[in-house]
N, C-alpha and C. Protein backbone atom coordinates (compact mmCIF):
# COMPACT_ATOMS: atom_id res chain seq x y z
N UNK A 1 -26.29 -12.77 -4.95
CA UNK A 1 -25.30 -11.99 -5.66
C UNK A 1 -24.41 -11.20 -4.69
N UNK A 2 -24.90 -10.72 -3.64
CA UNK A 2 -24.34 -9.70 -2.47
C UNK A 2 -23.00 -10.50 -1.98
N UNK A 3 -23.68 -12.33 -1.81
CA UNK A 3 -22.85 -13.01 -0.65
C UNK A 3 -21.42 -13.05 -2.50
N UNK A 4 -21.55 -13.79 -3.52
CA UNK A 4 -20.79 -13.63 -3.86
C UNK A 4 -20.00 -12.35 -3.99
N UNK A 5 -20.19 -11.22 -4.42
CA UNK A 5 -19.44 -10.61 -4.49
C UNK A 5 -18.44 -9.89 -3.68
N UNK A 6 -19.42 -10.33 -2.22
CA UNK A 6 -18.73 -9.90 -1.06
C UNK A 6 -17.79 -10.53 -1.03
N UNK A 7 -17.59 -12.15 -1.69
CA UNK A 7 -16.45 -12.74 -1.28
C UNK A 7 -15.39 -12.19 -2.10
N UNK A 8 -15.97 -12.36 -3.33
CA UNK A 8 -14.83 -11.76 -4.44
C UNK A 8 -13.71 -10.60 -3.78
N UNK A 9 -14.76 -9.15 -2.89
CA UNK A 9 -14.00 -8.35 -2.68
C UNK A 9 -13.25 -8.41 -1.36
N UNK A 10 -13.67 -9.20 -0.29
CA UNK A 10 -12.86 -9.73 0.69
C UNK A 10 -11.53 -10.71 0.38
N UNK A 11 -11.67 -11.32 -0.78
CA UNK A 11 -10.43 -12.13 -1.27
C UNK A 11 -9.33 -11.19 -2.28
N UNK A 12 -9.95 -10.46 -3.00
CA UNK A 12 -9.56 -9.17 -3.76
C UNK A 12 -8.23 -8.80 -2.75
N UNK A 13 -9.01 -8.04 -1.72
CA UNK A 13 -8.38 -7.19 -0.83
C UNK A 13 -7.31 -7.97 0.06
N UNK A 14 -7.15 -9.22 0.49
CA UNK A 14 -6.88 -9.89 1.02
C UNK A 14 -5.00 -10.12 0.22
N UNK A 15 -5.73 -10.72 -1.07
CA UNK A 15 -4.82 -11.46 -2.16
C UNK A 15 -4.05 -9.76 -2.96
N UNK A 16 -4.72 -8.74 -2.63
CA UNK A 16 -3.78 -7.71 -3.20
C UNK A 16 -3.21 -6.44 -2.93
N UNK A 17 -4.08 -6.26 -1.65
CA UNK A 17 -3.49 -5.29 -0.69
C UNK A 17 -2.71 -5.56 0.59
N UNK A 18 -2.84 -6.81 0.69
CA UNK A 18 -1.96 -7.59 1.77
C UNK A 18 -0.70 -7.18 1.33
N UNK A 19 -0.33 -7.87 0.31
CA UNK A 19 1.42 -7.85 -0.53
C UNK A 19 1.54 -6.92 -0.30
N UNK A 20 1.16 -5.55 -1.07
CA UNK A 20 1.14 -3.86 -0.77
C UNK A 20 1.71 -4.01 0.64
N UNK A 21 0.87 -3.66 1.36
CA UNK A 21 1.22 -3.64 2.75
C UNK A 21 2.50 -4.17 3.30
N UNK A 22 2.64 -5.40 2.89
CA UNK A 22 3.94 -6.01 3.18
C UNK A 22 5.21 -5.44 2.48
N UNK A 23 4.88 -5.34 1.99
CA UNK A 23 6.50 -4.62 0.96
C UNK A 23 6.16 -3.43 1.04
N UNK A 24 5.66 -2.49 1.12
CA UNK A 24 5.52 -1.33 1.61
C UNK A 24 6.41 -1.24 3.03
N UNK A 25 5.98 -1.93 4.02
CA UNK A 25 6.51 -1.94 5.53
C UNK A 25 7.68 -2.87 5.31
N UNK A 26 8.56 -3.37 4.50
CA UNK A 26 9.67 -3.95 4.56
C UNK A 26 10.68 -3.03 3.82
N UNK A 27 10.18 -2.17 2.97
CA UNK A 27 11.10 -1.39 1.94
C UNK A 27 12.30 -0.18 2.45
N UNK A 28 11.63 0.13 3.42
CA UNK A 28 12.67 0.88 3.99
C UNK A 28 13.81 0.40 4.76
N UNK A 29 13.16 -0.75 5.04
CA UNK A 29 14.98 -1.16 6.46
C UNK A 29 15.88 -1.74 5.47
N UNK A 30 15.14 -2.27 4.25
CA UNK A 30 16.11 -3.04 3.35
C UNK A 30 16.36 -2.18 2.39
N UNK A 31 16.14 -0.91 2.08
CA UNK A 31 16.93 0.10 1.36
C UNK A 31 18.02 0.39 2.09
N UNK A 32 17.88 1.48 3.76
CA UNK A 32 19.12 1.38 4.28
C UNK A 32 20.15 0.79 4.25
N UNK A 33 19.75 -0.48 4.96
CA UNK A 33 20.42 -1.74 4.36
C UNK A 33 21.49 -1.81 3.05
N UNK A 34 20.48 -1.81 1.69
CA UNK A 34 20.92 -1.31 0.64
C UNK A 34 21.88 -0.47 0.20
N UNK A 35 21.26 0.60 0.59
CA UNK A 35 22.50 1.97 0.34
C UNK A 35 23.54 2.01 1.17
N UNK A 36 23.52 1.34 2.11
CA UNK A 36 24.50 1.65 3.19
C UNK A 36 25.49 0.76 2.74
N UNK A 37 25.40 0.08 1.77
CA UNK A 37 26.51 -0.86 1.50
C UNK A 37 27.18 -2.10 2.43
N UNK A 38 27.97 -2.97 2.07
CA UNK A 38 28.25 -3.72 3.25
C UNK A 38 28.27 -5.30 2.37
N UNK A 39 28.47 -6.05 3.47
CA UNK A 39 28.82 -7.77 2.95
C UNK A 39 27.27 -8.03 2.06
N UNK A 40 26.42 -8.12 2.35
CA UNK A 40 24.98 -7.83 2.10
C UNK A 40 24.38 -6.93 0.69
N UNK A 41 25.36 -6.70 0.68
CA UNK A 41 24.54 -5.02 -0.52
C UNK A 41 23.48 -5.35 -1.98
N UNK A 42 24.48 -6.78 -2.36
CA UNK A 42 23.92 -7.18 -3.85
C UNK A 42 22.77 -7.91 -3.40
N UNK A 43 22.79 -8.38 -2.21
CA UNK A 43 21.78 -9.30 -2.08
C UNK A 43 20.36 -8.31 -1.31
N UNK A 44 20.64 -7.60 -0.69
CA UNK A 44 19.59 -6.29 -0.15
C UNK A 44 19.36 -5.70 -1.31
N UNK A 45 19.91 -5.48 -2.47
CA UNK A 45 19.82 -4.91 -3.51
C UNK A 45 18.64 -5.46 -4.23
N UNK A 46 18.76 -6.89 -4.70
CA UNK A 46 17.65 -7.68 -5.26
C UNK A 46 16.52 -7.72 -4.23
N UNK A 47 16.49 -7.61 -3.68
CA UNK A 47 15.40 -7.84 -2.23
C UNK A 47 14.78 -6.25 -2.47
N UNK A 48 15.39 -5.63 -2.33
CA UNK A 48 14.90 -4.09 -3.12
C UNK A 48 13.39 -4.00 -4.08
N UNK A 49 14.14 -4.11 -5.15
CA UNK A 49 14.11 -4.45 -6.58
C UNK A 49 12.73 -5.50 -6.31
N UNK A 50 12.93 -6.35 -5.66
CA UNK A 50 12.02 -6.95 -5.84
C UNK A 50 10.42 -6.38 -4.60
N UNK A 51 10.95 -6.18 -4.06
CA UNK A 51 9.75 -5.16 -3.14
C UNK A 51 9.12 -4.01 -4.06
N UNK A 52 10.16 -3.56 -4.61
CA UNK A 52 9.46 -2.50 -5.27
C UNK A 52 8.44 -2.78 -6.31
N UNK A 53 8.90 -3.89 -6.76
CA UNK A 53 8.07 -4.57 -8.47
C UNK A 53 6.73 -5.28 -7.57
N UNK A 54 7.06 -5.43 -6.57
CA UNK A 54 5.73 -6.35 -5.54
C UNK A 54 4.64 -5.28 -5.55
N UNK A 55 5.06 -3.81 -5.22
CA UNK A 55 4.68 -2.60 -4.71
C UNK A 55 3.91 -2.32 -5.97
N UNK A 56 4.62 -2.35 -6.78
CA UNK A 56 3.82 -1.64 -8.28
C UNK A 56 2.61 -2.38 -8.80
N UNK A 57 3.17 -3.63 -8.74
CA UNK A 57 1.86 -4.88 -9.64
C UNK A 57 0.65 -5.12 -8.93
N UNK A 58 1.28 -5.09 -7.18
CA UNK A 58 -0.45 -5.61 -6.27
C UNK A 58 -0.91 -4.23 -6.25
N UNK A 59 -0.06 -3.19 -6.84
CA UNK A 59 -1.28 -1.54 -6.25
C UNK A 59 -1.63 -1.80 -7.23
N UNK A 60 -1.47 -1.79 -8.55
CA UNK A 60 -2.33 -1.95 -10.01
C UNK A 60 -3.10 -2.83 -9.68
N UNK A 61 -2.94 -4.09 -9.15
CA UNK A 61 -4.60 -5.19 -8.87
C UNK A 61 -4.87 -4.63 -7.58
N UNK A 62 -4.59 -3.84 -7.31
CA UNK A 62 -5.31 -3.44 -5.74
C UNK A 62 -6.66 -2.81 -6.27
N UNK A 63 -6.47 -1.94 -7.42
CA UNK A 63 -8.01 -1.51 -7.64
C UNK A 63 -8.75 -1.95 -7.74
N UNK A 64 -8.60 -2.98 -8.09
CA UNK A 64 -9.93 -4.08 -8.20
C UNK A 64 -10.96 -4.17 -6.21
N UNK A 65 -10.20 -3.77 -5.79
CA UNK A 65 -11.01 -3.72 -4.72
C UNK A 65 -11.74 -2.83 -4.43
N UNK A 66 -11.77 -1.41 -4.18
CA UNK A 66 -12.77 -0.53 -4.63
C UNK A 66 -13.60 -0.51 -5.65
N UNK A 67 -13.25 -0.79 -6.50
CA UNK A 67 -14.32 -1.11 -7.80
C UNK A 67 -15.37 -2.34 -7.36
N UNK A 68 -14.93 -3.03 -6.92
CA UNK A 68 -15.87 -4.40 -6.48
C UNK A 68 -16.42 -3.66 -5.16
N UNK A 69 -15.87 -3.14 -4.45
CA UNK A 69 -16.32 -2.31 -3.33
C UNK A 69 -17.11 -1.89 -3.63
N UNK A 70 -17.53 -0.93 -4.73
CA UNK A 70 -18.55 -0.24 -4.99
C UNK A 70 -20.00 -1.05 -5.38
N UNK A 71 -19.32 -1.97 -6.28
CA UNK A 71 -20.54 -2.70 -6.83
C UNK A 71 -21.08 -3.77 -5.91
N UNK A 72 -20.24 -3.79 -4.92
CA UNK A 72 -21.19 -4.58 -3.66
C UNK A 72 -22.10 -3.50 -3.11
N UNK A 73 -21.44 -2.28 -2.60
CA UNK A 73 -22.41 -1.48 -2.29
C UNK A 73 -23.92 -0.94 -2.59
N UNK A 74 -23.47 -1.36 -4.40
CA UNK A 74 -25.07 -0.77 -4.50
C UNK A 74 -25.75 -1.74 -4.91
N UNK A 75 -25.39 -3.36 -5.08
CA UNK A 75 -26.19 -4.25 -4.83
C UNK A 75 -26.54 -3.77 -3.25
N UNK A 76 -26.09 -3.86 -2.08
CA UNK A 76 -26.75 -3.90 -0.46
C UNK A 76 -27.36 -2.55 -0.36
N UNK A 77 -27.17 -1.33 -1.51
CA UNK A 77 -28.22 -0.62 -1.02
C UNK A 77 -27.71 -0.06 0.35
N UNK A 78 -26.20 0.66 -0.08
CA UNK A 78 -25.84 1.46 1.33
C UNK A 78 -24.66 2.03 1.05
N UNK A 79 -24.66 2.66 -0.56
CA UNK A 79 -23.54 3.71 -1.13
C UNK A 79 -23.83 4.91 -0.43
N UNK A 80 -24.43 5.06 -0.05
CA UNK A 80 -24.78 6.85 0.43
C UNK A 80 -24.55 6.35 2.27
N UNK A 81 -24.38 5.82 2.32
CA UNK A 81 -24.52 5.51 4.57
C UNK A 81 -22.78 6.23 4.40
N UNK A 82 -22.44 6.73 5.55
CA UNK A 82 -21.16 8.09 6.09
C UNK A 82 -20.39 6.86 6.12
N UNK A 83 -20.28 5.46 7.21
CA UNK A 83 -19.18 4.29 7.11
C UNK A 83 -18.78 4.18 5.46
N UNK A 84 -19.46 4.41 4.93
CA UNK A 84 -19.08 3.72 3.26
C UNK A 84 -18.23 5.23 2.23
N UNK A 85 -18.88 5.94 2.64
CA UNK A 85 -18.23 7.34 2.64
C UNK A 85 -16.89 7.64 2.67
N UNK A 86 -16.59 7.41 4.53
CA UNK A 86 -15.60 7.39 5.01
C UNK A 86 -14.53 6.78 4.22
N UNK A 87 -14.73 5.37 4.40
CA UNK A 87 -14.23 4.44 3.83
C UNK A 87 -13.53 4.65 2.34
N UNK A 88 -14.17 5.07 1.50
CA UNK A 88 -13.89 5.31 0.00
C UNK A 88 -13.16 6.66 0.21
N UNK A 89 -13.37 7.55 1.27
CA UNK A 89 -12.15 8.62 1.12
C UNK A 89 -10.75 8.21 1.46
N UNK A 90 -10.63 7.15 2.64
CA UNK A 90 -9.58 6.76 3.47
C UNK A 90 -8.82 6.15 2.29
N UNK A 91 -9.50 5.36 1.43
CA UNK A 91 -9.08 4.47 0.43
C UNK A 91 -8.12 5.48 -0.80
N UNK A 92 -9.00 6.24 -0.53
CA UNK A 92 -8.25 7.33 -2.18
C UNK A 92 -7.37 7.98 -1.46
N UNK A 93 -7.07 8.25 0.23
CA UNK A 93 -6.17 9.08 0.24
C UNK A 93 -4.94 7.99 0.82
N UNK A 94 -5.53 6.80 0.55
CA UNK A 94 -4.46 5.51 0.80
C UNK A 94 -3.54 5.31 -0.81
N UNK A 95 -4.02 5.69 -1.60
CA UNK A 95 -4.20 5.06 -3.07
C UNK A 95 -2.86 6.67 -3.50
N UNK A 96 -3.04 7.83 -2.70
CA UNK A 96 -2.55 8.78 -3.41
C UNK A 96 -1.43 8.60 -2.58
N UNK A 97 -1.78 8.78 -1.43
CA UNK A 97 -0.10 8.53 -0.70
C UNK A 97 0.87 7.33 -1.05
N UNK A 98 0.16 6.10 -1.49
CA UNK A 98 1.08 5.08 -2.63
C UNK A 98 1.45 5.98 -3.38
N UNK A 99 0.93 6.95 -4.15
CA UNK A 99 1.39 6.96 -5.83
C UNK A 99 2.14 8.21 -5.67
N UNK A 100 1.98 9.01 -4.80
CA UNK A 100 2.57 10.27 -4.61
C UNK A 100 3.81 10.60 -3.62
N UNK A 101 3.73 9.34 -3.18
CA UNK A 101 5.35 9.38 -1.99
C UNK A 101 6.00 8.10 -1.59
N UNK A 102 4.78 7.54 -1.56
CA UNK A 102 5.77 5.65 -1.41
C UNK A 102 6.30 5.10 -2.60
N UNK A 103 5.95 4.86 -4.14
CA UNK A 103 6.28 4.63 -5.05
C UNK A 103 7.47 5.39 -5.84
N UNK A 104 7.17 7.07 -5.39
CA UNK A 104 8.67 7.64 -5.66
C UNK A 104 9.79 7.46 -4.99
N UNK A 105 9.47 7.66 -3.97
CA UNK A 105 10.40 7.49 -2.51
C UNK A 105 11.25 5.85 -2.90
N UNK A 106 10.35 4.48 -3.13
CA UNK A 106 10.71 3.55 -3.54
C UNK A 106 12.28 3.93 -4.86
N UNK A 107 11.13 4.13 -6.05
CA UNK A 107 11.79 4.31 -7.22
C UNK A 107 13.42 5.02 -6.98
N UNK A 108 13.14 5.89 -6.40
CA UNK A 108 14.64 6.64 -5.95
C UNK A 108 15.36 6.09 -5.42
N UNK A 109 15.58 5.04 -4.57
CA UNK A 109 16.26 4.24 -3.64
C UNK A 109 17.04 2.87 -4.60
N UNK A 110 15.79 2.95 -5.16
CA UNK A 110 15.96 1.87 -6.73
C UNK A 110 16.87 2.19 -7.56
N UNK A 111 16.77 3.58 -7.97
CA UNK A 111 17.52 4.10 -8.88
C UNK A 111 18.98 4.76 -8.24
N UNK A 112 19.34 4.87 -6.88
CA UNK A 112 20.41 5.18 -6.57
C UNK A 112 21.24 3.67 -6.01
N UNK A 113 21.05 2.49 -6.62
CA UNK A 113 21.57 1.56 -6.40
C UNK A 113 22.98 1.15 -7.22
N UNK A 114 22.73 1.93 -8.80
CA UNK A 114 23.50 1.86 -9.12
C UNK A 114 24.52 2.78 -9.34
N UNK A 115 24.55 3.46 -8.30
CA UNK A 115 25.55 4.84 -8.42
C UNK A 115 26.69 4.92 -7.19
N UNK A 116 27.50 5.27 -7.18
CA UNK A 116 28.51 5.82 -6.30
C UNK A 116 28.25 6.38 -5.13
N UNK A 117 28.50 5.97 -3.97
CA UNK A 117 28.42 6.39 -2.67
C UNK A 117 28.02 7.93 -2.90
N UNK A 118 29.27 8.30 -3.77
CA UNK A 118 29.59 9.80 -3.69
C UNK A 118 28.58 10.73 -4.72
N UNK A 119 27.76 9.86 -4.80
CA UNK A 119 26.86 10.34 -5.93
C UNK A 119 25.89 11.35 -5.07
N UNK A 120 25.06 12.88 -6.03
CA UNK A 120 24.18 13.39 -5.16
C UNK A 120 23.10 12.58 -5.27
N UNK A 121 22.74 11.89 -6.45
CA UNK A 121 21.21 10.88 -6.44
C UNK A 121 21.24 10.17 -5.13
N UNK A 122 22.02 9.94 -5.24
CA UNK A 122 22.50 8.97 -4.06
C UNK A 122 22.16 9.22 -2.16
N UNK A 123 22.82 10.13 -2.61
CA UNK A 123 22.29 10.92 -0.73
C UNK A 123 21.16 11.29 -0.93
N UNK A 124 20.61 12.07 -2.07
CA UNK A 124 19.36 12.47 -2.22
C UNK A 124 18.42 11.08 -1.60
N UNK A 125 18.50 10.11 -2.23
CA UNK A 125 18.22 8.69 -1.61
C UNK A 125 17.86 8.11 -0.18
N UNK A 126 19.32 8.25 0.04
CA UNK A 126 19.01 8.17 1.38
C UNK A 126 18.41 9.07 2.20
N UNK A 127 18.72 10.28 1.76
CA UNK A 127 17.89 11.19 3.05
C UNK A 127 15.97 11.07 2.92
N UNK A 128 15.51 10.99 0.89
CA UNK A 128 14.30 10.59 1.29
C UNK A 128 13.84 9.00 1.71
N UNK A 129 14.58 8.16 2.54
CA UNK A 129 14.64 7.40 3.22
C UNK A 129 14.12 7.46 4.54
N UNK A 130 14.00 8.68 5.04
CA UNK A 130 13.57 9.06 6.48
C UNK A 130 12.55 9.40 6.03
N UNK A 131 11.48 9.82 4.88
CA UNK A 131 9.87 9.20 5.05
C UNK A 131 9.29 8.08 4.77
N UNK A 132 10.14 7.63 3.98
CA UNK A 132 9.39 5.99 3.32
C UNK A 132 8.58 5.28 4.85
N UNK A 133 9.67 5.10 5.93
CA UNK A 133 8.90 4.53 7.18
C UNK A 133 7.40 5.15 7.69
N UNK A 134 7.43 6.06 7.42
CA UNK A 134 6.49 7.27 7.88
C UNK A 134 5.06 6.73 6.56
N UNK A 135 5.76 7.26 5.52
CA UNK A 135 4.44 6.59 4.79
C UNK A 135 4.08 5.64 4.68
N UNK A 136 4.90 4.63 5.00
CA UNK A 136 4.31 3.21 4.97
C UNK A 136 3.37 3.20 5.89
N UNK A 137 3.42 4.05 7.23
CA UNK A 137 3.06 3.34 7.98
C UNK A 137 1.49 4.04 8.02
N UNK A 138 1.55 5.53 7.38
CA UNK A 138 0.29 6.24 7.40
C UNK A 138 -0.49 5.04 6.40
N UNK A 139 0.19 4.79 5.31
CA UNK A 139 -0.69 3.95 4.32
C UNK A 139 -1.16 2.37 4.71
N UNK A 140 -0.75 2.19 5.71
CA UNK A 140 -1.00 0.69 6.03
C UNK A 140 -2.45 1.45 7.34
N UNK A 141 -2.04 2.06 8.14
CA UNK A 141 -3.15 2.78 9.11
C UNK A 141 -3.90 3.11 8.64
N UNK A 142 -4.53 3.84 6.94
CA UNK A 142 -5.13 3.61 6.61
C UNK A 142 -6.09 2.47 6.03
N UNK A 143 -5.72 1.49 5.43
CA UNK A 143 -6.38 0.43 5.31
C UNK A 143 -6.36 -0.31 6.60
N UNK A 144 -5.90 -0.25 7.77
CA UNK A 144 -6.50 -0.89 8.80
C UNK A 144 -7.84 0.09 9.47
N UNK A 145 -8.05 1.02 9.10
CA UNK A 145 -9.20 2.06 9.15
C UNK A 145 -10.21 1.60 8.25
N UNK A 146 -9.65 1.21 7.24
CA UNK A 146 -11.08 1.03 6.39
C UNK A 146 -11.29 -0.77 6.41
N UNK A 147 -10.56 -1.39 6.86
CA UNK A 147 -10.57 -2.31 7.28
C UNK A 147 -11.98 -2.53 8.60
N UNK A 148 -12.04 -2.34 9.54
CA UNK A 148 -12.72 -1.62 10.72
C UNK A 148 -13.86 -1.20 10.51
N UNK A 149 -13.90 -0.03 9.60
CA UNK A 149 -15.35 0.04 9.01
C UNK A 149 -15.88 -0.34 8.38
N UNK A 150 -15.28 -1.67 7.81
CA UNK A 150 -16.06 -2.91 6.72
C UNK A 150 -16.36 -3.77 7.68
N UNK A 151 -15.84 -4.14 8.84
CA UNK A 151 -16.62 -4.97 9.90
C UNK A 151 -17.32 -4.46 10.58
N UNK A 152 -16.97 -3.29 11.31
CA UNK A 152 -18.11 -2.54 12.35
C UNK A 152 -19.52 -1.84 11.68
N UNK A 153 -19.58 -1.60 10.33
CA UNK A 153 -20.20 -0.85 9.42
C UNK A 153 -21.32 -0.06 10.95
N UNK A 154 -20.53 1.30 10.99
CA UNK A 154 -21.88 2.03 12.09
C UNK A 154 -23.18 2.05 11.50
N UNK A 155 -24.53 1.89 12.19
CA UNK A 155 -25.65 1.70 11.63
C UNK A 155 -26.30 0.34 10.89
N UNK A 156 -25.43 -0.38 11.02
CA UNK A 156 -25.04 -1.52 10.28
C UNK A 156 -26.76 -2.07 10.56
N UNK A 157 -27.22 -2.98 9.88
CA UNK A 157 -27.89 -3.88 9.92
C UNK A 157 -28.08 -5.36 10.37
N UNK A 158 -27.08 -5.89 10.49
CA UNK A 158 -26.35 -6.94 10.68
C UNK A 158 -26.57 -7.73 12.22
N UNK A 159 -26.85 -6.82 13.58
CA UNK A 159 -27.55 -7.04 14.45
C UNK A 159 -26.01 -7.32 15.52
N UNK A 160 -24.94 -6.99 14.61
CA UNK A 160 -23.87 -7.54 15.73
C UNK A 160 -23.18 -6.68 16.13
């Protein structure tokens, strides 16, 4: 039961936090892009739009990986070990910085697409444009953290 479910949540994570990751770390050069207008704009525009809808649907199936996370854990009998700990905090404070600054930050960039240079949504936009890079990149460093401690597991049993 362990080996399946392990796979389940290694393919989980693979098949739905990958995308995340990726459109997360593409969303900002192609907003600039975006807002900045230019030969390009309608077409950076949909490229947008569509990062963002990438962003929303794989974080909603992204949970499925902690949840299976867990229930591998207490089949192996090592919810309480500090690696697994760790891990499930890195995850929730991966999960909040999506929902609390990358997904707005997104949405706003989204929503000043259809407005006037001269618009304040608009600059408002772009200026929160100078964290989107920043959080992407804390939120991707996080799951390469908890990434790390699903292979190295300290204390591990495993003999490797």
């Amino acid at each position: 039961m362990a080996k399946f479910l392990l796979s389940l949540h290694v393919l989980a994570s693979v098949l739905f936090i990958g995308p995340v990751a990726v459109a997360v770390s593409m969303f900002p050069r192609r907003a600039k892009a975006a807002l900045a207008g230019g030969p390009d704009q309608a077409s950076d525009a949909g490229v947008l739009r569509i990062l963002h809808r990438i962003t929303q649907v794989y974080a909603l199936l992204g949970v499925a990986v902690p949840v299976m996370g867990i229930g591998l854990a207490q089949v192996m009998d090592v919810l309480g070990q500090s690696w697994l700990i760790v891990s499930m905090v890195l995850t929730a404070v991966a999960a909040l910085s999506l929902l609390l600054f990358v997904l707005p930050g997104q949405q706003a960039a989204v929503d000043a697409l259809g407005l006037d240079s001269g618009d304040e949504q608009h600059g408002k936009a772009v200026q929160g444009l100078r964290l989107l890079p920043m959080t992407a990149g804390v939120f991707n460093l996080l799951w390469a953290v908890v990434v790390v401690l699903m292979i190295v597991r300290p204390g591990s049993t495993t003999g490797v």
